[in-house]
PDB file of N, CA and C in Angstrom:
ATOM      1  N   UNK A   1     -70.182 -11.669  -5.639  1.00  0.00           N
ATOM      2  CA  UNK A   1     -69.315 -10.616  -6.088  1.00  0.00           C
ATOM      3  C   UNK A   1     -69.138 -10.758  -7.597  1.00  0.00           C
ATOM      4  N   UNK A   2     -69.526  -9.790  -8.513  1.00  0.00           N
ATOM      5  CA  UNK A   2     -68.643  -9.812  -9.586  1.00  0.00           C
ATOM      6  C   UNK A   2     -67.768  -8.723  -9.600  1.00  0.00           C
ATOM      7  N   UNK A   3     -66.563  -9.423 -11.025  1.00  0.00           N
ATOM      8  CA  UNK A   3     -65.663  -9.027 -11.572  1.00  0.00           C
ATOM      9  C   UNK A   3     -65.276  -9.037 -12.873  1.00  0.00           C
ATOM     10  N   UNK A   4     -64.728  -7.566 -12.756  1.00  0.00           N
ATOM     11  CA  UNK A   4     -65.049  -6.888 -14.704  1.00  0.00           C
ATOM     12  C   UNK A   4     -63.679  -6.714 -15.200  1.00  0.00           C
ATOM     13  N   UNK A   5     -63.722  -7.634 -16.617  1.00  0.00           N
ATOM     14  CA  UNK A   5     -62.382  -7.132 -16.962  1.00  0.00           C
ATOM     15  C   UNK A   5     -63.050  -6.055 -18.291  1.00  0.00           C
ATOM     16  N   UNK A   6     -62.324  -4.526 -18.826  1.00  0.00           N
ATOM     17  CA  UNK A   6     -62.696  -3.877 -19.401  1.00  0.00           C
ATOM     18  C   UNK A   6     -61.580  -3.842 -20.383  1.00  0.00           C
ATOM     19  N   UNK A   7     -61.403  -3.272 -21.685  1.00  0.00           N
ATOM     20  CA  UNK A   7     -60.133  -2.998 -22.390  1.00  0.00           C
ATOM     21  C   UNK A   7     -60.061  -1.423 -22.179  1.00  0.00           C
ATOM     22  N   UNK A   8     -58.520  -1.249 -21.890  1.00  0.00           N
ATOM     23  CA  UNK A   8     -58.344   0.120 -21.138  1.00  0.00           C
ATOM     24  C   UNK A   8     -58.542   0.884 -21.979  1.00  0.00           C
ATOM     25  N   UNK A   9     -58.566   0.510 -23.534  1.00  0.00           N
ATOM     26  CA  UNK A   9     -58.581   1.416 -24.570  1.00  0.00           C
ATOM     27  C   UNK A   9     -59.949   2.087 -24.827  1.00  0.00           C
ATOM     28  N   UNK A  10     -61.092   0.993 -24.865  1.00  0.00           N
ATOM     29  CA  UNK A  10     -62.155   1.571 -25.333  1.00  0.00           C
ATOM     30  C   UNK A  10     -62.798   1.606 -23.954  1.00  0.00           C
ATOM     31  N   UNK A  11     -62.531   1.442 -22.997  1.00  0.00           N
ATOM     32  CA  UNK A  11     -63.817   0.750 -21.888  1.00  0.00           C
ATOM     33  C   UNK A  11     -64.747  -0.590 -22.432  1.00  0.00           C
ATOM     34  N   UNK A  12     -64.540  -1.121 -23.633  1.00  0.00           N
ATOM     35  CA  UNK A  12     -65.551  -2.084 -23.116  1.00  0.00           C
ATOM     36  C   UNK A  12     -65.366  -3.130 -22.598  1.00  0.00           C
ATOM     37  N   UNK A  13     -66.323  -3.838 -22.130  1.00  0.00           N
ATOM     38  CA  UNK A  13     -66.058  -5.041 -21.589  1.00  0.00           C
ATOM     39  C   UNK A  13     -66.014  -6.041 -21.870  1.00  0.00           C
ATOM     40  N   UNK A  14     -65.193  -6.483 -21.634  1.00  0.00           N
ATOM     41  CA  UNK A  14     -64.433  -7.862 -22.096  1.00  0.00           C
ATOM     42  C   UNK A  14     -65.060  -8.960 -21.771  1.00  0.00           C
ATOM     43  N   UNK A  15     -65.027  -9.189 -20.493  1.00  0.00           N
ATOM     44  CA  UNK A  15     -65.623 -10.540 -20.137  1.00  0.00           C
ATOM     45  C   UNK A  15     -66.432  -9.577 -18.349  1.00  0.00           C
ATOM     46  N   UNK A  16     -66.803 -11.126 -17.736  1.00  0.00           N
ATOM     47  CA  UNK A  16     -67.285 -10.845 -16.959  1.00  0.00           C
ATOM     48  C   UNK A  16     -67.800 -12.004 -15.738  1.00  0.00           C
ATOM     49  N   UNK A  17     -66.929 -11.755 -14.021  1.00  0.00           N
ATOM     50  CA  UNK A  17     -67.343 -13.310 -13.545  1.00  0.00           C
ATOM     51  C   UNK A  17     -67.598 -13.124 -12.444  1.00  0.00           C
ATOM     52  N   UNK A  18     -68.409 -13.820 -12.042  1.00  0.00           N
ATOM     53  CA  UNK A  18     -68.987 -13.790 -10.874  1.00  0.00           C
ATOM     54  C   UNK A  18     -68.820 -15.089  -9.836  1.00  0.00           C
ATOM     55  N   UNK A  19     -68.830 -15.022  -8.540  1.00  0.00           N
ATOM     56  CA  UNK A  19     -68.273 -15.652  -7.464  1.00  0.00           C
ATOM     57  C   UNK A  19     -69.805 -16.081  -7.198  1.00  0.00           C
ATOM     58  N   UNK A  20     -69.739 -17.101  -6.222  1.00  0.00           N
ATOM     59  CA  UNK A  20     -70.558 -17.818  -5.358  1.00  0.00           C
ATOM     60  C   UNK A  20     -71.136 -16.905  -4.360  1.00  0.00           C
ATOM     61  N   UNK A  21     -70.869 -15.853  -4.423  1.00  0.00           N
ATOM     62  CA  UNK A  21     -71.453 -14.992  -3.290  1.00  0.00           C
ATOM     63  C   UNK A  21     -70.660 -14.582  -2.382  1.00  0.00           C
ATOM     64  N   UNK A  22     -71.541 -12.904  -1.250  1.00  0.00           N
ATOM     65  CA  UNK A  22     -70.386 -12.668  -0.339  1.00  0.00           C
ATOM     66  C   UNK A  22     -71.252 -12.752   0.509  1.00  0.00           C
ATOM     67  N   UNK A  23     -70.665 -13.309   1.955  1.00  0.00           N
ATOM     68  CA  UNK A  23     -71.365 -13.545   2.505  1.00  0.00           C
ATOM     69  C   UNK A  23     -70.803 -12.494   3.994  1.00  0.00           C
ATOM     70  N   UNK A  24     -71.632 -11.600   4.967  1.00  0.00           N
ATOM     71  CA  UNK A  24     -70.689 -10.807   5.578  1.00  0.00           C
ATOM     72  C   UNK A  24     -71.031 -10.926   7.141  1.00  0.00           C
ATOM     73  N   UNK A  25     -69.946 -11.329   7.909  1.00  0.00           N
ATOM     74  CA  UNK A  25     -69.850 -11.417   9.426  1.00  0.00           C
ATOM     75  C   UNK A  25     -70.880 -10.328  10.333  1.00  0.00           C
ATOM     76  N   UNK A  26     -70.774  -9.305   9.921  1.00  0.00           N
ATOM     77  CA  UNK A  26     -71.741  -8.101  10.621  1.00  0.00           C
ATOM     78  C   UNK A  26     -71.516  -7.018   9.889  1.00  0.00           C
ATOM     79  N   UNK A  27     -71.785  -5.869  10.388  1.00  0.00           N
ATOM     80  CA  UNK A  27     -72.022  -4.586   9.737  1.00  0.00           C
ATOM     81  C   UNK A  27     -71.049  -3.790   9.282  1.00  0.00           C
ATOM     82  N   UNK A  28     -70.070  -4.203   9.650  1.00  0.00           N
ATOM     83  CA  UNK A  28     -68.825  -3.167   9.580  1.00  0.00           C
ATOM     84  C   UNK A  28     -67.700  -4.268   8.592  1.00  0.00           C
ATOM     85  N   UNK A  29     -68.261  -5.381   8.199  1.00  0.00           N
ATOM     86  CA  UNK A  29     -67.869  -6.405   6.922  1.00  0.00           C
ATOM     87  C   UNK A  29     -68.360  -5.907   5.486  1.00  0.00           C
ATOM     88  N   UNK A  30     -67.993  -4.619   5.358  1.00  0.00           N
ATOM     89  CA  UNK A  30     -68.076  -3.716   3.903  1.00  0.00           C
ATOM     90  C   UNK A  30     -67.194  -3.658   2.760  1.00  0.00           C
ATOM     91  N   UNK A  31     -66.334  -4.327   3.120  1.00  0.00           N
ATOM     92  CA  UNK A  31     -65.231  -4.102   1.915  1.00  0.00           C
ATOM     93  C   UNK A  31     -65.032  -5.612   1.518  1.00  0.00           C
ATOM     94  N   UNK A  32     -64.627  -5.152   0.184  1.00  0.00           N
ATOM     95  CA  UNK A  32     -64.372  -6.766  -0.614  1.00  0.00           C
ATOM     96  C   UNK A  32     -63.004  -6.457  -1.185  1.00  0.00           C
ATOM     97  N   UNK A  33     -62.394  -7.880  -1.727  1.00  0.00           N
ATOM     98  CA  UNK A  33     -60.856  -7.974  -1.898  1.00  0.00           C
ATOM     99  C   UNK A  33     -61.023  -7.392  -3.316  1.00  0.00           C
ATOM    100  N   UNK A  34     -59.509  -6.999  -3.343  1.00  0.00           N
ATOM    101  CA  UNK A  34     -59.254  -6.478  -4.619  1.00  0.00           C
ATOM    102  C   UNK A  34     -58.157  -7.116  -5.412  1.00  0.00           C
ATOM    103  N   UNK A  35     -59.077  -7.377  -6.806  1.00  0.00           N
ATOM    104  CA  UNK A  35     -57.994  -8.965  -7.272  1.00  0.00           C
ATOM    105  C   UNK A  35     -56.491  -7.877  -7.643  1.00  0.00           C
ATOM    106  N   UNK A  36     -55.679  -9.150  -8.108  1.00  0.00           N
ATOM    107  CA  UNK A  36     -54.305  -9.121  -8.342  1.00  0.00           C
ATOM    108  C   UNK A  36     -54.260 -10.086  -9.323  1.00  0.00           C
ATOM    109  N   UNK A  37     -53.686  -9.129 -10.333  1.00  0.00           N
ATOM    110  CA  UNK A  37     -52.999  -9.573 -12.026  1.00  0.00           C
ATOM    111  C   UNK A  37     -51.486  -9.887 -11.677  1.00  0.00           C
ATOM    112  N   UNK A  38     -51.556 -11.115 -12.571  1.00  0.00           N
ATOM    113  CA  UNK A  38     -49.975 -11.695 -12.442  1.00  0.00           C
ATOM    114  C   UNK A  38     -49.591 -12.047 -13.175  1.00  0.00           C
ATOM    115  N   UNK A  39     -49.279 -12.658 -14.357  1.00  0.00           N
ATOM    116  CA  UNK A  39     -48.557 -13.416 -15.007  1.00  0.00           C
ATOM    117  C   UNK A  39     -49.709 -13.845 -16.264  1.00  0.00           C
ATOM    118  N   UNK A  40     -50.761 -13.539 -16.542  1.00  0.00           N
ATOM    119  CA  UNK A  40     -51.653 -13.723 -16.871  1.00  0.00           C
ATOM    120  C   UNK A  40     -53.153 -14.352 -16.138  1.00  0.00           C
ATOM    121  N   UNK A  41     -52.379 -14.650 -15.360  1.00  0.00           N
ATOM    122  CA  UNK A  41     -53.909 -14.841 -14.293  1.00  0.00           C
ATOM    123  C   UNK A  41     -54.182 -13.783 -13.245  1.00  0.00           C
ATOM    124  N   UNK A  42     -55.765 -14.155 -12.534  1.00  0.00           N
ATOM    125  CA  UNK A  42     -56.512 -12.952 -11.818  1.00  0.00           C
ATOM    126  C   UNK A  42     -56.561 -13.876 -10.609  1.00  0.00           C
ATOM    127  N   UNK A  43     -56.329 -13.069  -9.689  1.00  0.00           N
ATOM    128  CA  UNK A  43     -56.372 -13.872  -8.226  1.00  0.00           C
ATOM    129  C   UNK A  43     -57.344 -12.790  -7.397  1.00  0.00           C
ATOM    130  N   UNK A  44     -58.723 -13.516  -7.121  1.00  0.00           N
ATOM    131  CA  UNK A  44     -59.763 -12.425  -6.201  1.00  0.00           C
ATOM    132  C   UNK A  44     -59.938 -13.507  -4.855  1.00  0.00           C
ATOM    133  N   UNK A  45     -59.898 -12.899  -3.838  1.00  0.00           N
ATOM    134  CA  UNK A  45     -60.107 -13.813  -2.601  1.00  0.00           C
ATOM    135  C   UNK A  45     -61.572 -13.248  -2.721  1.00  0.00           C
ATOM    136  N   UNK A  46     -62.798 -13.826  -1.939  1.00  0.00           N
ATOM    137  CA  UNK A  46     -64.268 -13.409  -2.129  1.00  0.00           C
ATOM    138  C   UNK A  46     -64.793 -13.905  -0.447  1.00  0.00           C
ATOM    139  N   UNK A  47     -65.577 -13.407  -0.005  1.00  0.00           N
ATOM    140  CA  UNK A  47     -66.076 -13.505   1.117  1.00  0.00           C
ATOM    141  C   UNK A  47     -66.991 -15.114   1.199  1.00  0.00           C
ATOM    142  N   UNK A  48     -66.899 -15.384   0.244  1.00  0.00           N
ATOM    143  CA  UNK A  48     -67.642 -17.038  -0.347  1.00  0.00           C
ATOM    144  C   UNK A  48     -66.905 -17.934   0.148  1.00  0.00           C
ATOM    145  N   UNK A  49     -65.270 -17.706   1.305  1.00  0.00           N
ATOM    146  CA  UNK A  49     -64.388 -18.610   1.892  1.00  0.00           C
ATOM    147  C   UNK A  49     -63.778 -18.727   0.536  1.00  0.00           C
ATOM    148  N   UNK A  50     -63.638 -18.306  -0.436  1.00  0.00           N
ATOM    149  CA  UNK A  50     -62.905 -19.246  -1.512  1.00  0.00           C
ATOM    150  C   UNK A  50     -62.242 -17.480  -2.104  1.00  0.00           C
ATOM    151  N   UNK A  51     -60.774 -18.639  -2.606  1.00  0.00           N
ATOM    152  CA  UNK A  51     -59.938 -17.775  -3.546  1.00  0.00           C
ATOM    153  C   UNK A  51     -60.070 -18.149  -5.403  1.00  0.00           C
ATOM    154  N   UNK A  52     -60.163 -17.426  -6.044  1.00  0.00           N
ATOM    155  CA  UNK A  52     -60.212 -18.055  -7.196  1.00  0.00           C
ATOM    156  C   UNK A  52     -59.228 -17.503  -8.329  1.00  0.00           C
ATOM    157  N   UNK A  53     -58.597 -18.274  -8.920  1.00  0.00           N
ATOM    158  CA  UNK A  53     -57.576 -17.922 -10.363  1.00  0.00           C
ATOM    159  C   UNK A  53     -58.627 -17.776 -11.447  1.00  0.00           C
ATOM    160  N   UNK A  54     -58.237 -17.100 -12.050  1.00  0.00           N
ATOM    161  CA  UNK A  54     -59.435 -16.643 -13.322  1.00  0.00           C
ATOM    162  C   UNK A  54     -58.359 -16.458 -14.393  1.00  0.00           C
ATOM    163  N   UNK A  55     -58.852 -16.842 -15.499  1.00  0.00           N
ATOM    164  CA  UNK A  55     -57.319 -16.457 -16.752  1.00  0.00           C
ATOM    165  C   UNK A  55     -58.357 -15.180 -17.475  1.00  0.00           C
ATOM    166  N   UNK A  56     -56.625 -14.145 -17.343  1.00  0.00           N
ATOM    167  CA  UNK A  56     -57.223 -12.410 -17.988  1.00  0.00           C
ATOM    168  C   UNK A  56     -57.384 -12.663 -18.916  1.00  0.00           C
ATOM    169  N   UNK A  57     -57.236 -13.215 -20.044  1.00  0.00           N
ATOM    170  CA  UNK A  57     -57.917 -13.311 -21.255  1.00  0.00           C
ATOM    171  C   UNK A  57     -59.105 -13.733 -21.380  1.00  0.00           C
ATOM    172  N   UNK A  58     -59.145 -15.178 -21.093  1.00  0.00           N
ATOM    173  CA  UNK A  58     -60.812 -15.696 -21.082  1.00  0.00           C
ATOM    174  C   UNK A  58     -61.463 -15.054 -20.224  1.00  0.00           C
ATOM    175  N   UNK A  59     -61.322 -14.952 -18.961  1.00  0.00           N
ATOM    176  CA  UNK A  59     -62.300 -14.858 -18.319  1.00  0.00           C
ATOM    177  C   UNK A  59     -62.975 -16.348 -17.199  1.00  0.00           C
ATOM    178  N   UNK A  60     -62.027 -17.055 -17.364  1.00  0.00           N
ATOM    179  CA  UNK A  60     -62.642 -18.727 -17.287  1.00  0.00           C
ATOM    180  C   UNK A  60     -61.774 -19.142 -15.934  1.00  0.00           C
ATOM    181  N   UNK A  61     -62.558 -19.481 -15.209  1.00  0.00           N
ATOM    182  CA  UNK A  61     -61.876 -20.186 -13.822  1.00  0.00           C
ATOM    183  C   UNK A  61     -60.575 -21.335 -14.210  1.00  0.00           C
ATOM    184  N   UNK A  62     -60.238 -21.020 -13.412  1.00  0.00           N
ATOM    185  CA  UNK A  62     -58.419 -22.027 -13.641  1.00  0.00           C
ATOM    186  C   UNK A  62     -58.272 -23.189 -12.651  1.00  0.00           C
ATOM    187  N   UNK A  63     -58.392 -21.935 -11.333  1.00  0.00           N
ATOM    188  CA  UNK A  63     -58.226 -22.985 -10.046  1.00  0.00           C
ATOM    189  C   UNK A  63     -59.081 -22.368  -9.030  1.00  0.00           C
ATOM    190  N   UNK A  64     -59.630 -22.639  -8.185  1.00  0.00           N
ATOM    191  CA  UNK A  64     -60.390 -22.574  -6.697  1.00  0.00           C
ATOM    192  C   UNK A  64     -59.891 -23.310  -5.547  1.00  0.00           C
ATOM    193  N   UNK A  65     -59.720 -22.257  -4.343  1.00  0.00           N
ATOM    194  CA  UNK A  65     -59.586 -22.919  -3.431  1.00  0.00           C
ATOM    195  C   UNK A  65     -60.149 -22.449  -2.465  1.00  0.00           C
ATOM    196  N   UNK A  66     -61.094 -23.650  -1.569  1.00  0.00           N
ATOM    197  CA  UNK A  66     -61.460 -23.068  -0.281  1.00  0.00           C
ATOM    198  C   UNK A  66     -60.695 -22.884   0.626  1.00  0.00           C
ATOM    199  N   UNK A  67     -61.215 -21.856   1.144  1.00  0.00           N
ATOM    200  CA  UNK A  67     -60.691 -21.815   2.882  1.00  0.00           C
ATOM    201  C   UNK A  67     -61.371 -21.595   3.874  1.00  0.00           C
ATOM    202  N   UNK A  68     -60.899 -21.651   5.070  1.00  0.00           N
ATOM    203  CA  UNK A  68     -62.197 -21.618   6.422  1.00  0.00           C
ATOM    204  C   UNK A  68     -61.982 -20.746   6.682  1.00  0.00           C
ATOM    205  N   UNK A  69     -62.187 -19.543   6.259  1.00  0.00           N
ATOM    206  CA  UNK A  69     -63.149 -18.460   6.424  1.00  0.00           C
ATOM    207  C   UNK A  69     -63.171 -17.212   5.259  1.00  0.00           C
ATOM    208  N   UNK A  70     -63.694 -16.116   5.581  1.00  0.00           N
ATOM    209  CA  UNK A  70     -63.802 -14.756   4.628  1.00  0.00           C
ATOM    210  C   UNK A  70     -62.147 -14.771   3.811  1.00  0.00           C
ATOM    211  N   UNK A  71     -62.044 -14.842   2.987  1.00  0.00           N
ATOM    212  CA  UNK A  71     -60.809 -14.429   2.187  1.00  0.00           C
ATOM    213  C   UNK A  71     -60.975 -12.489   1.215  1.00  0.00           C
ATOM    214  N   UNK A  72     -60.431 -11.875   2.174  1.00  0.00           N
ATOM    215  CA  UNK A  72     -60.008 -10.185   1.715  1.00  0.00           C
ATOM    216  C   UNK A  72     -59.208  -9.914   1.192  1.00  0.00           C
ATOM    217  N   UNK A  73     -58.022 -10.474   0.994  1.00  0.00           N
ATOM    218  CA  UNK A  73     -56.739  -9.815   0.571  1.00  0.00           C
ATOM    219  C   UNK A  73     -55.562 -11.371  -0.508  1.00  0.00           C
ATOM    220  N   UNK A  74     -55.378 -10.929  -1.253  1.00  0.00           N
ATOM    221  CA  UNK A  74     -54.041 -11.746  -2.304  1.00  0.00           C
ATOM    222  C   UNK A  74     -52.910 -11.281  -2.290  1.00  0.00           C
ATOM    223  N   UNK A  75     -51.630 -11.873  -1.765  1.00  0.00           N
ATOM    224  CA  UNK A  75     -50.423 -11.135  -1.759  1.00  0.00           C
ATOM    225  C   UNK A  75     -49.625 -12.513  -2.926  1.00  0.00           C
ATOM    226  N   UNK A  76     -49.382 -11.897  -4.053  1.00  0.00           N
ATOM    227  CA  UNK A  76     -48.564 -12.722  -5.016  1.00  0.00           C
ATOM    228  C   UNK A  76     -47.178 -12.199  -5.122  1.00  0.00           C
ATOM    229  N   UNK A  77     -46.449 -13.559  -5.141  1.00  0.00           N
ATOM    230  CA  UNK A  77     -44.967 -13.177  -5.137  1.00  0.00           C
ATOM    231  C   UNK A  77     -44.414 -12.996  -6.217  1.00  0.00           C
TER     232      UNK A  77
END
């Protein structure tokens, strides 16, 4: 999976990151998570079992975490 950060002003792109891959259960496994901005970090769950923090400025991994299985969805408090 990648993920694009753009500047809203001009469209261009800023940076740009890509995950370990998606990997999908069967046919009807079409949709991918949609990250969540927080506080300055990017939270994308990825079908790769893993969640990852990304910092919106750089662009640069923060933290990773696996999990046992497909990760779709980020709910930040």
């Amino acid at each position: 999976m990648n993920l694009y950060s753009v500047d809203k002003n001009t469209g261009k792109l800023l940076w740009q990151y890509k995950t370990k891959g998606e990997n999908r259960k069967d046919l009807w496994d079409y949709y991918l998570s949609s990250p969540v901005a927080c506080k300055g970090v990017v939270y994308v769950g990825s079908g790769d079992s893993t969640v990852y923090a990304i910092g919106a400025k750089s662009g640069k991994t923060l933290w990773t975490f696996k999990t046992n299985g497909y990760c779709y969805a980020i709910k930040v408090k």
